[in-house]
Protein backbone atom coordinates (compact mmCIF):
# COMPACT_ATOMS: atom_id res chain seq x y z
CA UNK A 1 0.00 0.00 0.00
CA UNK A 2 1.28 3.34 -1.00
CA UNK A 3 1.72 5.79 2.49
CA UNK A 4 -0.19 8.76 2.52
CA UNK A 5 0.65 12.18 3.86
CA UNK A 6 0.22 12.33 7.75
CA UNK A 7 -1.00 9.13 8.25
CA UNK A 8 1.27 7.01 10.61
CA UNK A 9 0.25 3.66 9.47
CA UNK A 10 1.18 2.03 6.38
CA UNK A 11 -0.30 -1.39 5.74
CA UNK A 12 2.34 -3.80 4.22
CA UNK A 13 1.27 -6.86 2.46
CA UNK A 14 2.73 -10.12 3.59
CA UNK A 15 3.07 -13.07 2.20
CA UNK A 16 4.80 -16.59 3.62
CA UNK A 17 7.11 -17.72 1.28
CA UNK A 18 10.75 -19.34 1.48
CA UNK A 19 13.56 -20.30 -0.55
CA UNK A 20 15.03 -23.77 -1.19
CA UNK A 21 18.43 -24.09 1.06
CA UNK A 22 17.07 -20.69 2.76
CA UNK A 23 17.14 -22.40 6.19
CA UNK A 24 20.10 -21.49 8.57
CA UNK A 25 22.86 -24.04 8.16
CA UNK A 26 23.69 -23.86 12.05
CA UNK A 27 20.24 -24.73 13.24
CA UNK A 28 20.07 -27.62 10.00
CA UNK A 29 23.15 -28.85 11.33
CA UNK A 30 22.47 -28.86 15.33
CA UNK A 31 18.80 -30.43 13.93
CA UNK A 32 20.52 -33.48 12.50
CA UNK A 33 22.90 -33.52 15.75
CA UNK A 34 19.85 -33.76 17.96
CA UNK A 35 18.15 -36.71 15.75
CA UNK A 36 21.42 -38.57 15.44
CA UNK A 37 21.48 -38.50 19.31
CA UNK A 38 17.48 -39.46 19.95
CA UNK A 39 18.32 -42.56 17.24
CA UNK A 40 21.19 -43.44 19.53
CA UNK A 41 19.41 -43.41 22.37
CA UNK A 42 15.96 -45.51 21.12
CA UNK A 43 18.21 -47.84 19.61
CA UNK A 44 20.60 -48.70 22.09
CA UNK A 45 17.15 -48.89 24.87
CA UNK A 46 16.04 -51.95 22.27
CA UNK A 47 19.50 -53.40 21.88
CA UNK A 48 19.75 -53.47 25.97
CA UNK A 49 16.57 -54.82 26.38
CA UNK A 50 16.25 -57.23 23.62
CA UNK A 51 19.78 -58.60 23.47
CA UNK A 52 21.94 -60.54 26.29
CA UNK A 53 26.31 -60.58 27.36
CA UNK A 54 28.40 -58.40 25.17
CA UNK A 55 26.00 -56.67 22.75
CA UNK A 56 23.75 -55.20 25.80
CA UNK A 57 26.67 -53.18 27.00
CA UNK A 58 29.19 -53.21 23.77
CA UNK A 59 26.76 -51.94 21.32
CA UNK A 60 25.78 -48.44 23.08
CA UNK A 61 29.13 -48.05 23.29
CA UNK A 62 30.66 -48.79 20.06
CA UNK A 63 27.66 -46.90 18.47
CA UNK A 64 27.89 -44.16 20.60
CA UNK A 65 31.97 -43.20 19.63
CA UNK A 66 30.79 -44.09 15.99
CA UNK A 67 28.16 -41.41 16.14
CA UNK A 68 30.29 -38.98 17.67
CA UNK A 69 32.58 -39.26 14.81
CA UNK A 70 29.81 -39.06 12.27
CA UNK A 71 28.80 -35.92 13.83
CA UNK A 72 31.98 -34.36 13.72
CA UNK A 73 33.22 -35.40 10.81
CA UNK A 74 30.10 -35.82 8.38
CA UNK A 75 27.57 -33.09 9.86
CA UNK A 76 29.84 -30.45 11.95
CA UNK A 77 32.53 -30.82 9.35
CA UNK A 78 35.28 -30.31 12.17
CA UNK A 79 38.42 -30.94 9.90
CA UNK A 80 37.23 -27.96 7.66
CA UNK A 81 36.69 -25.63 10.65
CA UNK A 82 40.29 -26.54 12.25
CA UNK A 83 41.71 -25.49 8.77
CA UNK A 84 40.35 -22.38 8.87
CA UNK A 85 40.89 -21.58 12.12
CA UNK A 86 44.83 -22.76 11.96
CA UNK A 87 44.40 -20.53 8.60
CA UNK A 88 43.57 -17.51 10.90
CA UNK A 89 45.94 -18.06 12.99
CA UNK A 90 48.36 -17.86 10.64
CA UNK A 91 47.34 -14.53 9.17
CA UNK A 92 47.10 -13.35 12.76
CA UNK A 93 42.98 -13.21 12.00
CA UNK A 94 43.44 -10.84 9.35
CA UNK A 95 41.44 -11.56 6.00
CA UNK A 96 43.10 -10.44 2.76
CA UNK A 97 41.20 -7.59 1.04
CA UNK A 98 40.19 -9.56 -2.22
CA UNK A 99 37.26 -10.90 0.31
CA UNK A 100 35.87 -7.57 0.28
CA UNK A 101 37.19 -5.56 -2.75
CA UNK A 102 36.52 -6.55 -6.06
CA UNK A 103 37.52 -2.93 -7.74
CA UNK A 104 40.47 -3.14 -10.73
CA UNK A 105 40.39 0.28 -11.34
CA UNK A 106 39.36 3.78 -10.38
CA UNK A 107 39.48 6.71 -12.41
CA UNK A 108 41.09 9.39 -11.48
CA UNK A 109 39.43 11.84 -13.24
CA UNK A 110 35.78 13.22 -12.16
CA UNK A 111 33.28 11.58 -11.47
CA UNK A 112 35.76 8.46 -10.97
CA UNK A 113 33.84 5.61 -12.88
CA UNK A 114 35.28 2.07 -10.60
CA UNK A 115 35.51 -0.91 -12.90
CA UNK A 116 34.62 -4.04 -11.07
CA UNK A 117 36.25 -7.50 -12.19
CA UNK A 118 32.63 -8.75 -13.25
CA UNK A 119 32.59 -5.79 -15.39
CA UNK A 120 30.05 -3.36 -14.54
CA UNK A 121 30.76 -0.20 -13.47
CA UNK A 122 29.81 1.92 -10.62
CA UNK A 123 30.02 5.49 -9.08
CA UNK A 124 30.45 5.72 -5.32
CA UNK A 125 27.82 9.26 -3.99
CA UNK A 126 27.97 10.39 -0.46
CA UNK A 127 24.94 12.37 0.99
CA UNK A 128 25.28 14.21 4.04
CA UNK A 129 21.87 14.24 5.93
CA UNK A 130 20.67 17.72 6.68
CA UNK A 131 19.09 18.16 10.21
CA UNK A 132 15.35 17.95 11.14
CA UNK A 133 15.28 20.15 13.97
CA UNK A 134 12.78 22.76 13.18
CA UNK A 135 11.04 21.24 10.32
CA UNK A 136 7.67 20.15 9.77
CA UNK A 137 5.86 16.96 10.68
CA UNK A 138 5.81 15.87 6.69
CA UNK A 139 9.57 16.22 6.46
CA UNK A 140 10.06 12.91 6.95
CA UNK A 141 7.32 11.78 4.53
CA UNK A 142 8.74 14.36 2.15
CA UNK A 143 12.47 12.59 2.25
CA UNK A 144 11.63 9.37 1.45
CA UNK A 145 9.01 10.50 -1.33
CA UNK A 146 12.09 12.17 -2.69
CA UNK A 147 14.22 8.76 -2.68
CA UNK A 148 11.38 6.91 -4.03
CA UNK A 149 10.97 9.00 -6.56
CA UNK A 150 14.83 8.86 -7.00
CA UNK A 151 14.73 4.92 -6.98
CA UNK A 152 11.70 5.05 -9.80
CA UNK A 153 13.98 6.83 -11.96
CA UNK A 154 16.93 4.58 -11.53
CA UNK A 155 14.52 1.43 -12.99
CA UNK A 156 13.35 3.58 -15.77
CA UNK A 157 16.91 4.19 -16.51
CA UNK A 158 18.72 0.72 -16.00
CA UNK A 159 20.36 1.78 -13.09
CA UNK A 160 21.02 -0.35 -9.95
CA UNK A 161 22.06 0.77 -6.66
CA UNK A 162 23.21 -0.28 -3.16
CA UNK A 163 23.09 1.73 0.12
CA UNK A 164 25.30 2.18 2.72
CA UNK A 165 24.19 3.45 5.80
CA UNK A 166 27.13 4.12 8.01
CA UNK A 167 28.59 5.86 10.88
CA UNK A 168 31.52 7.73 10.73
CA UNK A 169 33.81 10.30 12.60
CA UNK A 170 32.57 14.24 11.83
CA UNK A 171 36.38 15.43 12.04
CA UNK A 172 36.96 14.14 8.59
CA UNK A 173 34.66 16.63 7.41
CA UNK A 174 36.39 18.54 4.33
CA UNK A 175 34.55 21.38 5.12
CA UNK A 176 37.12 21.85 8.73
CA UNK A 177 39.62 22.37 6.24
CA UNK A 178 38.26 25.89 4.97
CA UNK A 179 38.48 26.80 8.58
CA UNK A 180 42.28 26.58 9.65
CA UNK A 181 42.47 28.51 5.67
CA UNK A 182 40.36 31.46 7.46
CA UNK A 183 43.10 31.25 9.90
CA UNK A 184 45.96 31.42 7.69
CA UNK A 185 44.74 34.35 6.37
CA UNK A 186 44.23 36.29 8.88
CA UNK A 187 47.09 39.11 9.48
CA UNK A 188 46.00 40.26 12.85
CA UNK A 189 48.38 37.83 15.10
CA UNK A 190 46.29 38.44 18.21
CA UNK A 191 43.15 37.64 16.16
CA UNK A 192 45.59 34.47 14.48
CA UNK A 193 45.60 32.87 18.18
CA UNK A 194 42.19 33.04 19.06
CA UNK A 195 40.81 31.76 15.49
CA UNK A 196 43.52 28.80 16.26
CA UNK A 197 41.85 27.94 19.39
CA UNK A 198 39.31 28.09 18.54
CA UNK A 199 39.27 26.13 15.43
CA UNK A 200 41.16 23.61 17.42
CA UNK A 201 38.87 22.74 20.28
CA UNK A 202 36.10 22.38 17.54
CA UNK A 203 38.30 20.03 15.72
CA UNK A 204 38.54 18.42 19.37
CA UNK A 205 34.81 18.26 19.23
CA UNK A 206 34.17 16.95 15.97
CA UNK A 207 36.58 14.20 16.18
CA UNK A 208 34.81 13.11 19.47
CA UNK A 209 31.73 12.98 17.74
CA UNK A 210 29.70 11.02 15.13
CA UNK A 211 27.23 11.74 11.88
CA UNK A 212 25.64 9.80 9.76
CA UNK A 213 26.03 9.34 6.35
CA UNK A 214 23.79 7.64 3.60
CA UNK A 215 26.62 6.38 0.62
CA UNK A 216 24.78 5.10 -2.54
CA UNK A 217 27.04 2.64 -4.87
CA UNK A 218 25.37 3.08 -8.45
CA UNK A 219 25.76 0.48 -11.15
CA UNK A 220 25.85 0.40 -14.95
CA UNK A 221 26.90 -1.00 -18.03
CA UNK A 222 26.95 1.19 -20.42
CA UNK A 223 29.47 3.88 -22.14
CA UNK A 224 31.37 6.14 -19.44
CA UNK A 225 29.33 9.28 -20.39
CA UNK A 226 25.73 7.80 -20.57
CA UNK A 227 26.65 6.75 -17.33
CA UNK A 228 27.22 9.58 -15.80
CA UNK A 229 24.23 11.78 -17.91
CA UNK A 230 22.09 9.16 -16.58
CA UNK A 231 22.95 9.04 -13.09
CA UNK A 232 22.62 13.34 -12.73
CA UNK A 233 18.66 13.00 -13.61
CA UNK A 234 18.69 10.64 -10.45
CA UNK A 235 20.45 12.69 -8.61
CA UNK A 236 18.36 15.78 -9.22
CA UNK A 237 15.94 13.63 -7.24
CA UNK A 238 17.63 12.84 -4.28
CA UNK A 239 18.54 16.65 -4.00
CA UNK A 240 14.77 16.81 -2.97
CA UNK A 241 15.57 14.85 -0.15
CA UNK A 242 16.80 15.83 3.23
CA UNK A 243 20.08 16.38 2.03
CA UNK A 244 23.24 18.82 2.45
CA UNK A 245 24.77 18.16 -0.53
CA UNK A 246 26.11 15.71 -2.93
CA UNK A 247 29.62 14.50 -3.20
CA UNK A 248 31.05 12.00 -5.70
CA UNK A 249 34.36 9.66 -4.12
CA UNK A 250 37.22 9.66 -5.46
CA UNK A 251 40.04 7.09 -4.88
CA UNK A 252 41.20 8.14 -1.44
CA UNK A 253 37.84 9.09 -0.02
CA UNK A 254 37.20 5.04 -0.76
CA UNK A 255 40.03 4.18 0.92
CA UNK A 256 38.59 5.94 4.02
CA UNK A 257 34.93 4.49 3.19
CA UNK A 258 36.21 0.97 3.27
CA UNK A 259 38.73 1.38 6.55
CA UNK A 260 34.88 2.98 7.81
CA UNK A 261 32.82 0.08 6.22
CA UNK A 262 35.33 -2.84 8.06
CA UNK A 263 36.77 -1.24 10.49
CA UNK A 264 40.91 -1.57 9.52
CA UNK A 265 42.99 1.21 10.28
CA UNK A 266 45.36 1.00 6.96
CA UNK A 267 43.85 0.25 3.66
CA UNK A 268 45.49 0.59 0.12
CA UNK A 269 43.86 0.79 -2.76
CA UNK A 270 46.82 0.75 -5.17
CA UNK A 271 47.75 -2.50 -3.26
CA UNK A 272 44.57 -4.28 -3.44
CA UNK A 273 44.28 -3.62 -6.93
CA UNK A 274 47.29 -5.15 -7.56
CA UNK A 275 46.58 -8.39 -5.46
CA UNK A 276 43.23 -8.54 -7.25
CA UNK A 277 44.92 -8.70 -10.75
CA UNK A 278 47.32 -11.48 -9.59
CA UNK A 279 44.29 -13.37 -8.65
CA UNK A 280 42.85 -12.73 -11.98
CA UNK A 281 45.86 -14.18 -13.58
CA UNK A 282 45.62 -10.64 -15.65
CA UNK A 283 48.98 -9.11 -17.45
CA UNK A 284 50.51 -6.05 -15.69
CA UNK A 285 49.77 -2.54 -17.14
CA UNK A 286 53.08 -1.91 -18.04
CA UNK A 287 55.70 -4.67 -18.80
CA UNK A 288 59.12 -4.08 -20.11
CA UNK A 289 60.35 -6.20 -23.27
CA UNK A 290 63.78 -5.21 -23.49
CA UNK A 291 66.24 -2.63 -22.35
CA UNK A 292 69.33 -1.31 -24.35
CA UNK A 293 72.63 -0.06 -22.87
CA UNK A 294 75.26 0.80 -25.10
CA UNK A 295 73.98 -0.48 -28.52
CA UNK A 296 73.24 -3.67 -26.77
CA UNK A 297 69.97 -5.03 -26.72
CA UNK A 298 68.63 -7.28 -23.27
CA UNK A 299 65.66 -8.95 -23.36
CA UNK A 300 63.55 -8.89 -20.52
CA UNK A 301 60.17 -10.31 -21.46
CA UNK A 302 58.21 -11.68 -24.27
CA UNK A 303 55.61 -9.89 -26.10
CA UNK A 304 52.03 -10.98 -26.18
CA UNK A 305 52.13 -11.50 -29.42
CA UNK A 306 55.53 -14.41 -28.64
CA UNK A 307 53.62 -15.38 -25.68
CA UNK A 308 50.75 -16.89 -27.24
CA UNK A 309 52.67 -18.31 -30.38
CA UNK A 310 54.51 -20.24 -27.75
CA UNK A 311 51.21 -21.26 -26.36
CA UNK A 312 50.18 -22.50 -29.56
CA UNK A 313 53.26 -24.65 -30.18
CA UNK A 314 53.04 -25.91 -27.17
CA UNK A 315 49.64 -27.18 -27.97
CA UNK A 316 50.48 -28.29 -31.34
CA UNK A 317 53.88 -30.36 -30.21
CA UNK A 318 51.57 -31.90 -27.23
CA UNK A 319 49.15 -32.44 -29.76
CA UNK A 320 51.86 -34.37 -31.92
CA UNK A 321 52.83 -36.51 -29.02
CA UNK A 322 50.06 -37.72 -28.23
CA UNK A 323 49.05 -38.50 -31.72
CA UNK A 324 52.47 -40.67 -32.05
CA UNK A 325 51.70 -42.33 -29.32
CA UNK A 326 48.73 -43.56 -29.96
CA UNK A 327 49.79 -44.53 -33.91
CA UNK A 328 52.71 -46.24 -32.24
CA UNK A 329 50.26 -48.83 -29.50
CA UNK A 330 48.24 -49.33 -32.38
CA UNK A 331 50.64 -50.39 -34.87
CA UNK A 332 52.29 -52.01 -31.33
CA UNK A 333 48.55 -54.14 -31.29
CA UNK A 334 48.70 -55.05 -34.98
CA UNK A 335 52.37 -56.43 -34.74
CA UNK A 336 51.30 -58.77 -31.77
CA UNK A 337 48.46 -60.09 -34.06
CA UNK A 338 50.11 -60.90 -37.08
CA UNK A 339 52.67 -62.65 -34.32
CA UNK A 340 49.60 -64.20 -33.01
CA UNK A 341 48.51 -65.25 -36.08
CA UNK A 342 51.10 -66.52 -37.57
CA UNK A 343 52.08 -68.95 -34.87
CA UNK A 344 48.74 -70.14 -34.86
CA UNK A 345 49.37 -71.42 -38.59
C-alpha cells in the first residue's frame, strides 16, 4: 500500500514464502545432531533390552563413539573448521582484502567511474543528511518520497544501486579544512591565536563525535558518459531529499569508506588492486620487453604476441605426441596379431 501524507500507518502486504536451502545451516546442522542422538538413544534402549552378554553393554558403546565421529566429521565438518581456524591463525585473524574488494580500477578523473572484475561499473555518492530540527511533521514523509521518486527513476533508466548506511567520525569533514584557511589568512596575530583555538577545540569536538552518512554505490553498463548523464537526472531527485549536498568519491575518499565500512585502520587501494589482478591471472599494465645499454639489446620479457605463439606450439607439439603415441600402440597391437597369427598357422 502506498503511504499517505500524515497518516502514521502504512499497511504492508505479507506473504509466507521461502527459498530452497534458505534455512540457517547452524540450526540444519544442530537439527541433525539432535536426531542422530534421539536414534542413539531408542536404539541402544532396544538393543539393551532385547539382546543378552556383550551386545547389551558393547553396542551403546561402540555406536555411541561411531556417532560422535559421524557428527563431527560428516555433519559439523570439524576438519574444515580446524583449517580455517589454523588458517587464521596464521594470518594473525586478518582476512586479505580480495574478500571484500573486487575494484580493478578507479578513475582518477571526475566523477571516478570504478571498474569491477565482473565488469560493470559503478560510481560511489555520499549524501550528508541535513538536520530535522525545526522542520515540519511531513519532512520525513517528504524525504523518502524524494528517494522513491529517485529509486523510480533509476529502474526507468537501468540503473542499480546499493546503500550504505554508516557511521563515521565528523572530524573528517572537508569542510574543517576551509576553517584553519580562514586562519591562515588572517594578518592580525592576536586575532591568528584566538581563530587557532578556537578552530582547534572544535576540531577536538568533531573528532569526538559522530554523523551519519547515507553512501549510494550506483551500477551500470553502459558507455562512461551515458553513465554519468544518466545518473545526474537521479540525482536531481535525491537533491529533494533531506540532504546537504552531494559528493562523488574519489580514490582516497574510498580508501577511508572501506577502513569505515570494516573497520581496519590502513587500507590501500593501489595495493589491493594489484593483489586482485594477480588473482585474476591478468597481465601487468606496463611490462618491459627489453632494455638497451650501449647499442646492446637485453631482453627482458616476451611480447604478447611471442607469448601466445609459444602457447600455440606448445599445444600443437603436445598435440603431436600424443598422436604418435597412440599410432605407435596401435601399430604395437597389430604387430602382436600378425605374431599371433602366424604362430597359430
Amino acid at each position: 500500500m502506498e503511504p499517505r501524507r500524515g497518516s502514521d500507518i502504512i499497511h504492508i502486504p505479507i506473504t509466507f514464502d521461502i527459498r530452497k536451502g534458505s534455512v540457517d545451516q547452524g540450526t540444519s546442522k544442530k537439527l541433525w545432531a539432535f536426531l542422530g542422538v534421539v536414534a542413539w538413544i531408542f536404539t541402544s534402549f532396544l538393543v539393551f533390552i532385547a539382546a543378552d552378554g556383550f551386545w547389551a553393554w558393547g553396542y551403546p558403546l561402540i555406536s555411541f563413539v561411531v556417532l560422535i565421529y559421524i557428527i563431527r566429521f560428516l555433519i559439523i565438518r570439524e576438519p574444515y573448521y580446524r583449517e580455517k581456524r589454523e588458517a587464521l591463525i596464521a594470518s594473525n585473524y586478518m582476512f586479505p582484502h580480495s574478500v571484500f574488494w573486487d575494484v580493478y580500477e578507479i578513475s582518477n578523473k571526475f566523477p571516478y567511474i570504478v571498474h569491477f572484475a565482473s565488469g560493470i561499473k559503478g560510481i560511489f555518492i555520499a549524501l550528508d543528511k541535513d538536520v530535522i530540527v525545526g522542520k515540519d511533521r511531513d519532512a520525513d514523509f517528504d524525504h523518502h518520497s524524494a528517494i522513491a521518486n529517485a529509486y523510480q527513476q533509476m529502474v526507468r533508466r537501468g540503473i542499480e544501486c546499493i546503500h550504505i548506511d554508516y557511521m563515521d567520525v565528523v572530524g573528517k569533514d572537508t569542510r574543517l579544512g576551509t576553517l584553519f584557511e580562514q586562519y591562515e589568512r588572517t594578518e592580525n596575530p592576536d586575532l591568528r591565536k584566538l581563530l587557532l583555538r578556537k578552530f582547534d577545540y572544535i576540531e577536538y569536538l568533531m573528532n569526538r563525535s559522530y554523523s551519519f552518512y547515507d553512501v549510494y554505490v550506483f551500477f551500470y553498463n553502459g558507455p562512461d558518459d551515458v553513465f554519468w548523464s544518466e545518473l545526474q537526472e537521479v540525482l536531481d531527485y535525491f537533491k529533494l531529499a533531506n540532504y546537504t549536498r552531494i559528493r562523488v568519491l574519489n580514490k582516497s575518499a574510498i580508501a577511508d569508506l572501506v577502513k569505515s565500512v570494516i573497520n581496519i585502520s590502513d587500507f590501500s587501494v593501489s595495493r589491493a588492486t594489484d593483489n586482485l589482478f594477480k588473482e585474476m591471472n591478468r597481465i601487468q599494465y606496463i611490462r618491459p620487453l627489453w632494455v638497451e645499454n650501449n647499442g646492446e639489446r637485453t631482453i627482458l620479457n616476451k611480447s604478447l604476441e611471442e607469448l601466445e605463439e609459444l602457447k600455440r606450439v606448445s599445444k600443437s607439439e603436445r598435440s603431436v605426441k600424443r598422436k604418435r603415441k597412440f599410432g605407435a600402440l596401435i601399430g604395437r597391437r597389430k604387430d602382436e596379431e600378425e605374431i599371433d597369427l602366424f604362430q597359430g598357422d
